[in-house]
PDB file of N, CA and C in Angstrom:
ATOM      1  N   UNK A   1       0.838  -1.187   0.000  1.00  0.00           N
ATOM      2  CA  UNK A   1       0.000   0.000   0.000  1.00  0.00           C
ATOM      3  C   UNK A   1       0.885   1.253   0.000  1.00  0.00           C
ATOM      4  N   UNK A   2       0.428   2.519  -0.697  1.00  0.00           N
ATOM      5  CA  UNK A   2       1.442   3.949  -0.583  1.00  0.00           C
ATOM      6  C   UNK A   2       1.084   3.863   0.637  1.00  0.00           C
ATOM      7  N   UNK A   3       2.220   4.945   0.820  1.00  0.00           N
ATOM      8  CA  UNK A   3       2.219   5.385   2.398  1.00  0.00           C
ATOM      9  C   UNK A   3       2.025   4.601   3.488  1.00  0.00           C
ATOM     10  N   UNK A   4       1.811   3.511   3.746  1.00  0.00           N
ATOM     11  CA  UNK A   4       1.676   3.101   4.871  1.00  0.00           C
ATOM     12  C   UNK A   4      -0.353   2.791   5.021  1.00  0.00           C
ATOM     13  N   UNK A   5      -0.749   3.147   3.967  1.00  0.00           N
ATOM     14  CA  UNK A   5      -2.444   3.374   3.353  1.00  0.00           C
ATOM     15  C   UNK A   5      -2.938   2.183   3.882  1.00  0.00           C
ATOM     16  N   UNK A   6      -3.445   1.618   4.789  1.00  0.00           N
ATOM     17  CA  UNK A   6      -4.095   0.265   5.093  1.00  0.00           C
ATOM     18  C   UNK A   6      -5.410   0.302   4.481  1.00  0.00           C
ATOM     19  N   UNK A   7      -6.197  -1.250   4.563  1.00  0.00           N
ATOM     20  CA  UNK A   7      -7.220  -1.361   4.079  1.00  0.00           C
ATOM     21  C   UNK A   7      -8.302  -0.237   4.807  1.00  0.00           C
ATOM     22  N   UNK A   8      -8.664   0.135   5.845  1.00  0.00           N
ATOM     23  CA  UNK A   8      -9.739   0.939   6.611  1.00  0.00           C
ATOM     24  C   UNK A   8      -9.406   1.941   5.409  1.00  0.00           C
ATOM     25  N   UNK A   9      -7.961   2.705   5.668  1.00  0.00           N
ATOM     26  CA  UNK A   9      -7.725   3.811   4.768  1.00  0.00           C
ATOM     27  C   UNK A   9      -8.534   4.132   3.409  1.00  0.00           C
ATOM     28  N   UNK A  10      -8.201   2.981   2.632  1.00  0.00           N
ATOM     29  CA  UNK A  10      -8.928   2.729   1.410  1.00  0.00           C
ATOM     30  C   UNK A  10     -10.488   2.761   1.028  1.00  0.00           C
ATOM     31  N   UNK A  11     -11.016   2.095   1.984  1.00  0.00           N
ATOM     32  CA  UNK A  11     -11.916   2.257   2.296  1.00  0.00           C
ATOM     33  C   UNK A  11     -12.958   3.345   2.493  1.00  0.00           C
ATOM     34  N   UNK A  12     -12.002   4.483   3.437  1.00  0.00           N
ATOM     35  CA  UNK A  12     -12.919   5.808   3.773  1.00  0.00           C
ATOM     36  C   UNK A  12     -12.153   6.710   2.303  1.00  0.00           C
ATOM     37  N   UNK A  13     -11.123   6.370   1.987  1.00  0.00           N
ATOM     38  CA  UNK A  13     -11.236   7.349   0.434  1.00  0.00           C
ATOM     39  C   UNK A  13     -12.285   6.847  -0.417  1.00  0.00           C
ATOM     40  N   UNK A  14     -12.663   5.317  -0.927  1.00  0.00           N
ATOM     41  CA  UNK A  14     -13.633   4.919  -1.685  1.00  0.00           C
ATOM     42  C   UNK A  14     -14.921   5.572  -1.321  1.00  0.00           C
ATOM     43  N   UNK A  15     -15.299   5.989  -0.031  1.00  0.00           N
ATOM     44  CA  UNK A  15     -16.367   6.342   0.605  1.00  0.00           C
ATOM     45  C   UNK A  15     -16.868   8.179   0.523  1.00  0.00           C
ATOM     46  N   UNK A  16     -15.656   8.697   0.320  1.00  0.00           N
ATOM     47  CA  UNK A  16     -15.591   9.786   0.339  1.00  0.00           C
ATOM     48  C   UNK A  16     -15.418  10.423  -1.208  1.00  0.00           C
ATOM     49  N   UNK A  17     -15.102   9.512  -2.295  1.00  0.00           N
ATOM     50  CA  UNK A  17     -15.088   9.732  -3.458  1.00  0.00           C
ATOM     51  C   UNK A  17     -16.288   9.495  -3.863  1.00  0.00           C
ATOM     52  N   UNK A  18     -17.107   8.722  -3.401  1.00  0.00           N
ATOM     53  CA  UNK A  18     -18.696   8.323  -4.177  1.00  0.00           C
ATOM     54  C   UNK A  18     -19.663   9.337  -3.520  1.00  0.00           C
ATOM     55  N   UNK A  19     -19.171   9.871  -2.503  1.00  0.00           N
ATOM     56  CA  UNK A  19     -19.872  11.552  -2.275  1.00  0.00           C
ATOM     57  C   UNK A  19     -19.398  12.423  -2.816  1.00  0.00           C
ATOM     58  N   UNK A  20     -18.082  12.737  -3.508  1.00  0.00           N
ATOM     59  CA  UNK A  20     -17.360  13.452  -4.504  1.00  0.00           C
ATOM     60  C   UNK A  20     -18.363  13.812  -5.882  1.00  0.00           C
ATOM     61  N   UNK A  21     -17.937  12.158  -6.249  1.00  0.00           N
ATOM     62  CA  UNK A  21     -18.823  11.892  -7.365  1.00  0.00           C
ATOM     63  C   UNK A  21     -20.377  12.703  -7.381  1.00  0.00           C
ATOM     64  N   UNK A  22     -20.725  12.262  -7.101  1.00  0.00           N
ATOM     65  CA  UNK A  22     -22.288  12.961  -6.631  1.00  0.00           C
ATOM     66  C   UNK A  22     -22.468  14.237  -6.844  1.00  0.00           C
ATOM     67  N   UNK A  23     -21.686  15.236  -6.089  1.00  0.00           N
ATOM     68  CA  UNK A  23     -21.128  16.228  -6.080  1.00  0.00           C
ATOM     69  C   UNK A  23     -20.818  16.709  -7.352  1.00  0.00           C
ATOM     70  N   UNK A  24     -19.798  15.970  -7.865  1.00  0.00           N
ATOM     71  CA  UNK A  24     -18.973  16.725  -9.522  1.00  0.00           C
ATOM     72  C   UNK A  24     -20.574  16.530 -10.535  1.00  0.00           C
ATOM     73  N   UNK A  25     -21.133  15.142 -10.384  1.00  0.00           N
ATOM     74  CA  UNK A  25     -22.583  15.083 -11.414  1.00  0.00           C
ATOM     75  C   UNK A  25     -22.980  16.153 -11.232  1.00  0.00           C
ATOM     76  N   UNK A  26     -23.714  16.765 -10.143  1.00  0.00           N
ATOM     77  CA  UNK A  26     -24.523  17.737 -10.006  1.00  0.00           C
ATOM     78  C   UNK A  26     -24.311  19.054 -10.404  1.00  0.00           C
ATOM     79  N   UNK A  27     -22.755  19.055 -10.522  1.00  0.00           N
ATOM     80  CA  UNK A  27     -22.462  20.657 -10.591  1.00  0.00           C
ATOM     81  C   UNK A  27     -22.049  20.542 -12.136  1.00  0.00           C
ATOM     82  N   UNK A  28     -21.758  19.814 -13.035  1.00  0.00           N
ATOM     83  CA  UNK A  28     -21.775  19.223 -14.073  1.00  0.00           C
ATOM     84  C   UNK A  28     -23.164  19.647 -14.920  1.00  0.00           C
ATOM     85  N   UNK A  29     -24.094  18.862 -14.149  1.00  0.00           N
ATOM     86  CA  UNK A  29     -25.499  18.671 -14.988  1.00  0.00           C
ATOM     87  C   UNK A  29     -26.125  20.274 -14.716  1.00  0.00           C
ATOM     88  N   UNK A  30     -26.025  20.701 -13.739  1.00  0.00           N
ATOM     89  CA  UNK A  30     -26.464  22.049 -13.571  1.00  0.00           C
ATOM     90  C   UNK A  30     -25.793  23.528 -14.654  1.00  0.00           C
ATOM     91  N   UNK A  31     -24.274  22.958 -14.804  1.00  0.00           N
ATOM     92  CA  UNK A  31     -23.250  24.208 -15.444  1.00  0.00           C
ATOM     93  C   UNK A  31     -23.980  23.611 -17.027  1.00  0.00           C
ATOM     94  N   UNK A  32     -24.413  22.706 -17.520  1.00  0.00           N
ATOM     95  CA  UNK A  32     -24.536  22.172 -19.076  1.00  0.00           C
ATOM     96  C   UNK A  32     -26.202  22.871 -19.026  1.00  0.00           C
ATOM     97  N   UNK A  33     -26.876  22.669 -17.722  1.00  0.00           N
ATOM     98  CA  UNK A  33     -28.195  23.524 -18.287  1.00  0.00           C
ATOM     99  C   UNK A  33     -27.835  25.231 -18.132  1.00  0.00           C
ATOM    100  N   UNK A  34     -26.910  25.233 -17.454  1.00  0.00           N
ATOM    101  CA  UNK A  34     -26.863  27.331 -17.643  1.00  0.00           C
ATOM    102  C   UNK A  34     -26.432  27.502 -18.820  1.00  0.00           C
ATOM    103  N   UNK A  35     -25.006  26.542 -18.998  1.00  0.00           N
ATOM    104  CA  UNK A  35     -25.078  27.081 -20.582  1.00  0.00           C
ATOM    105  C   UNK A  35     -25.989  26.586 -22.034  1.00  0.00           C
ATOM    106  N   UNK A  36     -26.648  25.969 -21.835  1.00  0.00           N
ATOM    107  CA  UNK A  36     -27.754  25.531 -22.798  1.00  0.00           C
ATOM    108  C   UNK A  36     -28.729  27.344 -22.896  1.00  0.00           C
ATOM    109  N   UNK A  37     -28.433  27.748 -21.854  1.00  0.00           N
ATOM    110  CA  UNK A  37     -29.770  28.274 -21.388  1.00  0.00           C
ATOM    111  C   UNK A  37     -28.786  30.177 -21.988  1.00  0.00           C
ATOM    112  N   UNK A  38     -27.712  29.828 -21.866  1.00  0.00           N
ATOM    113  CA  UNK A  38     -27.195  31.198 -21.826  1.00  0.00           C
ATOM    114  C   UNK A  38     -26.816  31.253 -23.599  1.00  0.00           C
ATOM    115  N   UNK A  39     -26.432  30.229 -24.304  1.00  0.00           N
ATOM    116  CA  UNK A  39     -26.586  29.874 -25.834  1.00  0.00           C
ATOM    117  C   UNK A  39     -27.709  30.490 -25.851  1.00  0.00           C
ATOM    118  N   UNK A  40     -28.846  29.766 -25.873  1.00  0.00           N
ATOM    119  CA  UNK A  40     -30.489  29.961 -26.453  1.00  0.00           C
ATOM    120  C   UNK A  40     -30.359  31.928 -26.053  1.00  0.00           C
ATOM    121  N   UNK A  41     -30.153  32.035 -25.438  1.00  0.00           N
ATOM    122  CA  UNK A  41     -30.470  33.498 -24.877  1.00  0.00           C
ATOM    123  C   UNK A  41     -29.633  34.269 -26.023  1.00  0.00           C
ATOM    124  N   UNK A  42     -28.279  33.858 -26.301  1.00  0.00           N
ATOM    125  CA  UNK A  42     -27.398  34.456 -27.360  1.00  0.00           C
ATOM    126  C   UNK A  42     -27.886  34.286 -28.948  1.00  0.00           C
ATOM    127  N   UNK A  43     -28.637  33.243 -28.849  1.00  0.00           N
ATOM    128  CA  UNK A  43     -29.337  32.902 -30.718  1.00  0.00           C
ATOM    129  C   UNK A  43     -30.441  33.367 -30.663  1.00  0.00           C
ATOM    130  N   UNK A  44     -30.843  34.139 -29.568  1.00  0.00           N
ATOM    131  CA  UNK A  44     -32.753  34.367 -29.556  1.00  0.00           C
ATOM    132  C   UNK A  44     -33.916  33.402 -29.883  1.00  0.00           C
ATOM    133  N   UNK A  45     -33.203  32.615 -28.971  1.00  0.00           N
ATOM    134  CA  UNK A  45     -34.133  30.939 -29.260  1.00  0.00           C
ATOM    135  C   UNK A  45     -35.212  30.811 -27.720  1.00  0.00           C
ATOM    136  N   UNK A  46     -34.451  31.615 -26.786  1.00  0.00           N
ATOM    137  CA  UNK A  46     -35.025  31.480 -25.361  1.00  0.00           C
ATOM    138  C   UNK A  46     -36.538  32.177 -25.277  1.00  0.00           C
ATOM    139  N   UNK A  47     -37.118  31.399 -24.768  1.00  0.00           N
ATOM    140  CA  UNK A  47     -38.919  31.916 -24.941  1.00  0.00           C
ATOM    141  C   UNK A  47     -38.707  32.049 -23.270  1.00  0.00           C
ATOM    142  N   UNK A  48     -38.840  33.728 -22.941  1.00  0.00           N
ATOM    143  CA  UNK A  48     -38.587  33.683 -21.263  1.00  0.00           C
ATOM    144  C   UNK A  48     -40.185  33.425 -20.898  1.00  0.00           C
ATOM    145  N   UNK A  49     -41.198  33.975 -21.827  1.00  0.00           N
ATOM    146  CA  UNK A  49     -43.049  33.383 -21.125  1.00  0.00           C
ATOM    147  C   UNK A  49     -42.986  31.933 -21.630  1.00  0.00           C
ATOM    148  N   UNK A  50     -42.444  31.565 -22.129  1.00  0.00           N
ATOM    149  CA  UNK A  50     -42.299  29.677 -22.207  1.00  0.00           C
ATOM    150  C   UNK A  50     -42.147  29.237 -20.799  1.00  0.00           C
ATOM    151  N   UNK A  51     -40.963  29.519 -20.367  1.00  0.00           N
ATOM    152  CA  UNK A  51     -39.989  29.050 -19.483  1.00  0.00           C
ATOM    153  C   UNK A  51     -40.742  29.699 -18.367  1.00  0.00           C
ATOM    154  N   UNK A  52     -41.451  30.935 -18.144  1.00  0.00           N
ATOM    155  CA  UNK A  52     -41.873  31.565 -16.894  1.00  0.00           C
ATOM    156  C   UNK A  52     -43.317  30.398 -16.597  1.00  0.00           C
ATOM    157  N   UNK A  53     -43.693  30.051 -17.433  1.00  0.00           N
ATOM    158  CA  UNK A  53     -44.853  29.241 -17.101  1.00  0.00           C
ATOM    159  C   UNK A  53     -44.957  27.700 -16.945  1.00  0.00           C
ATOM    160  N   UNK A  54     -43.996  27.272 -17.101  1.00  0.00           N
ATOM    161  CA  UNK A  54     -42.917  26.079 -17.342  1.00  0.00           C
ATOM    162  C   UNK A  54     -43.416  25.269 -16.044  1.00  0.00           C
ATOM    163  N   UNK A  55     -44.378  23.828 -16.356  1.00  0.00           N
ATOM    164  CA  UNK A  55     -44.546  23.378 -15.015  1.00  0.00           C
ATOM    165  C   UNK A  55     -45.618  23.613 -14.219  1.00  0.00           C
ATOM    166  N   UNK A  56     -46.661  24.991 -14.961  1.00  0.00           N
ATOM    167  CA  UNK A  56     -48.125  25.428 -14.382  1.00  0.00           C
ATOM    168  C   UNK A  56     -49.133  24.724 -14.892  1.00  0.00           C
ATOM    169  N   UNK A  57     -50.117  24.918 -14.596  1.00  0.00           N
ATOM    170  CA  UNK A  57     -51.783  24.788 -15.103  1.00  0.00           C
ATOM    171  C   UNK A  57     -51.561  25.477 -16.182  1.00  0.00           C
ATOM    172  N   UNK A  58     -50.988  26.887 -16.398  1.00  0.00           N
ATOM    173  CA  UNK A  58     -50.804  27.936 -17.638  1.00  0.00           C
ATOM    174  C   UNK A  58     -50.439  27.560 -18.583  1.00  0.00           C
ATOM    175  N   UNK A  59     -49.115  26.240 -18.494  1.00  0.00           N
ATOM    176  CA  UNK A  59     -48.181  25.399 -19.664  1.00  0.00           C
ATOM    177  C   UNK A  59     -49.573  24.812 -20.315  1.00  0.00           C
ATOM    178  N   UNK A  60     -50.502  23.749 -19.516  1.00  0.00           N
ATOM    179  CA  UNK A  60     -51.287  23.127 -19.922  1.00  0.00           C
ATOM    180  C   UNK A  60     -52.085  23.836 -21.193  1.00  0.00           C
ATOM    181  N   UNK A  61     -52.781  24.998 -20.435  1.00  0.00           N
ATOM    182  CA  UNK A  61     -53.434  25.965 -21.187  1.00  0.00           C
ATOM    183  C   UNK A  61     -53.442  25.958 -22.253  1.00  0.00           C
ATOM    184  N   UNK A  62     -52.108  26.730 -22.548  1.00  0.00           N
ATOM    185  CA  UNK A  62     -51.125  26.991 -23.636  1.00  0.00           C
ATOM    186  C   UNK A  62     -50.941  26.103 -24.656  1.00  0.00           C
ATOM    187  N   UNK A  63     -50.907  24.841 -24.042  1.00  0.00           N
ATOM    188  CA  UNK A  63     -50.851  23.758 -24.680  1.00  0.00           C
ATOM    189  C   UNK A  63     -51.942  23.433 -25.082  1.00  0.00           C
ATOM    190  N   UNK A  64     -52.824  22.871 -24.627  1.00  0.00           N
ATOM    191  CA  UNK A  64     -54.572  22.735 -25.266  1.00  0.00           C
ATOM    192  C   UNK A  64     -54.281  24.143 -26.480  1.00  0.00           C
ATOM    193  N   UNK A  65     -54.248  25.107 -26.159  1.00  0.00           N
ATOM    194  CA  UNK A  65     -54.902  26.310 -27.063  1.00  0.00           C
ATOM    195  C   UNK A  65     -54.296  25.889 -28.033  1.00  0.00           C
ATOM    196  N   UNK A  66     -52.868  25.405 -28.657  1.00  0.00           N
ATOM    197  CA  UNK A  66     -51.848  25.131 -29.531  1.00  0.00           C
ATOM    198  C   UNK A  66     -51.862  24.607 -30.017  1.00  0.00           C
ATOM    199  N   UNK A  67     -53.082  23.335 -29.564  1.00  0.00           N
ATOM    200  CA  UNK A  67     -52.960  21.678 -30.288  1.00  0.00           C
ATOM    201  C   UNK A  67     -52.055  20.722 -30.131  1.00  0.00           C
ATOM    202  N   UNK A  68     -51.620  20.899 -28.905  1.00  0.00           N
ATOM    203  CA  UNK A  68     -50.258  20.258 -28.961  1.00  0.00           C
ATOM    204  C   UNK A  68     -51.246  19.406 -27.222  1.00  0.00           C
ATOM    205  N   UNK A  69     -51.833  18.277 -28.257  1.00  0.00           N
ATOM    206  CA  UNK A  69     -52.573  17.956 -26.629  1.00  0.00           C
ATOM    207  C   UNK A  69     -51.378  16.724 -26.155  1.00  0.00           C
ATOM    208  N   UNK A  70     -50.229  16.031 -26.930  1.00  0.00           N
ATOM    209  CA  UNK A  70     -49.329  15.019 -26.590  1.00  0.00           C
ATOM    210  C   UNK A  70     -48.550  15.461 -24.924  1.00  0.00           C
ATOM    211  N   UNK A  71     -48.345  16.753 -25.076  1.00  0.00           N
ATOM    212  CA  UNK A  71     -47.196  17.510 -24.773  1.00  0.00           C
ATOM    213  C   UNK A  71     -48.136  18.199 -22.700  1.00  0.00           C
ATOM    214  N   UNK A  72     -49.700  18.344 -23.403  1.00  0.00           N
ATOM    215  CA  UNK A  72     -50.495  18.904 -22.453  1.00  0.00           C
ATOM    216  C   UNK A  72     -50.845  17.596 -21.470  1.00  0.00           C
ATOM    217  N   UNK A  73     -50.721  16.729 -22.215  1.00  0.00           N
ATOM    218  CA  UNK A  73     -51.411  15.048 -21.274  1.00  0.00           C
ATOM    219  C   UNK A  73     -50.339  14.633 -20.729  1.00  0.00           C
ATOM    220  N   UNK A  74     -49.039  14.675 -21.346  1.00  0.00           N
ATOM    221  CA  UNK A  74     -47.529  14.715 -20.327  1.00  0.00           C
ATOM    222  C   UNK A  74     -47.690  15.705 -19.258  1.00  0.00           C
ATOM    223  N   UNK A  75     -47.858  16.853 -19.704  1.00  0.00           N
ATOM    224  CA  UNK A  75     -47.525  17.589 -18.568  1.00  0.00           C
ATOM    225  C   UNK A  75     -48.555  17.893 -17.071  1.00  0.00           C
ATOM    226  N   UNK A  76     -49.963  17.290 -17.436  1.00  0.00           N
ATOM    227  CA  UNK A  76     -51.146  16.692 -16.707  1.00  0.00           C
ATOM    228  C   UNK A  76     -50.586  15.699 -15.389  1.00  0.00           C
ATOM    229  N   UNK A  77     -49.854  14.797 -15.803  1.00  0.00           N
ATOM    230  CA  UNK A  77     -49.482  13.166 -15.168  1.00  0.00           C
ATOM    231  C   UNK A  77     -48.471  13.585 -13.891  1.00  0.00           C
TER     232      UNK A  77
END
C-alpha cells in the first residue's frame, strides 16, 4: 500500500469519493443547463413566457390552445 495506506484507509477514500462523485454530477449537470440556457439566450431561441410558465396549469393551457394535446397530457401526469 502507498504510504503506509491500510485497508480501513482505502476504504474511507472509496467512501468519500462516491460523495465526490455525486457532487462533480450535479455541478456538471447544472453548469450544461446554464449554458444551454445562456446559448439559447445568445441565438434568440429562449422563450422567457415559455420558461416563466414552465410546469403550471398555464403550460397546460397553452398547450390545449396550440394543439399540442401530446405535450399537455404529459404535462397533466
Amino acid at each position: 500500500m502507498p504510504g503506509g495506506l491500510g485497508p480501513i484507509g482505502v476504504a474511507v477514500i472509496f467512501g468519500v469519493d462516491e460523495l465526490m462523485d455525486m457532487g462533480r454530477t450535479s455541478v456538471n449537470v447544472l453548469g450544461n443547463c446554464l449554458a444551454t440556457i445562456v446559448v439559447a439566450r445568445l441565438e434568440g431561441e429562449f422563450d422567457d413566457e415559455k420558461a416563466r410558465v414552465f410546469g403550471t396549469p398555464e403550460e397546460v393551457k397553452r398547450e390545449l390552445a396550440a394543439g399540442e394535446l401530446a405535450l399537455a397530457e404529459a404535462a397533466t401526469e
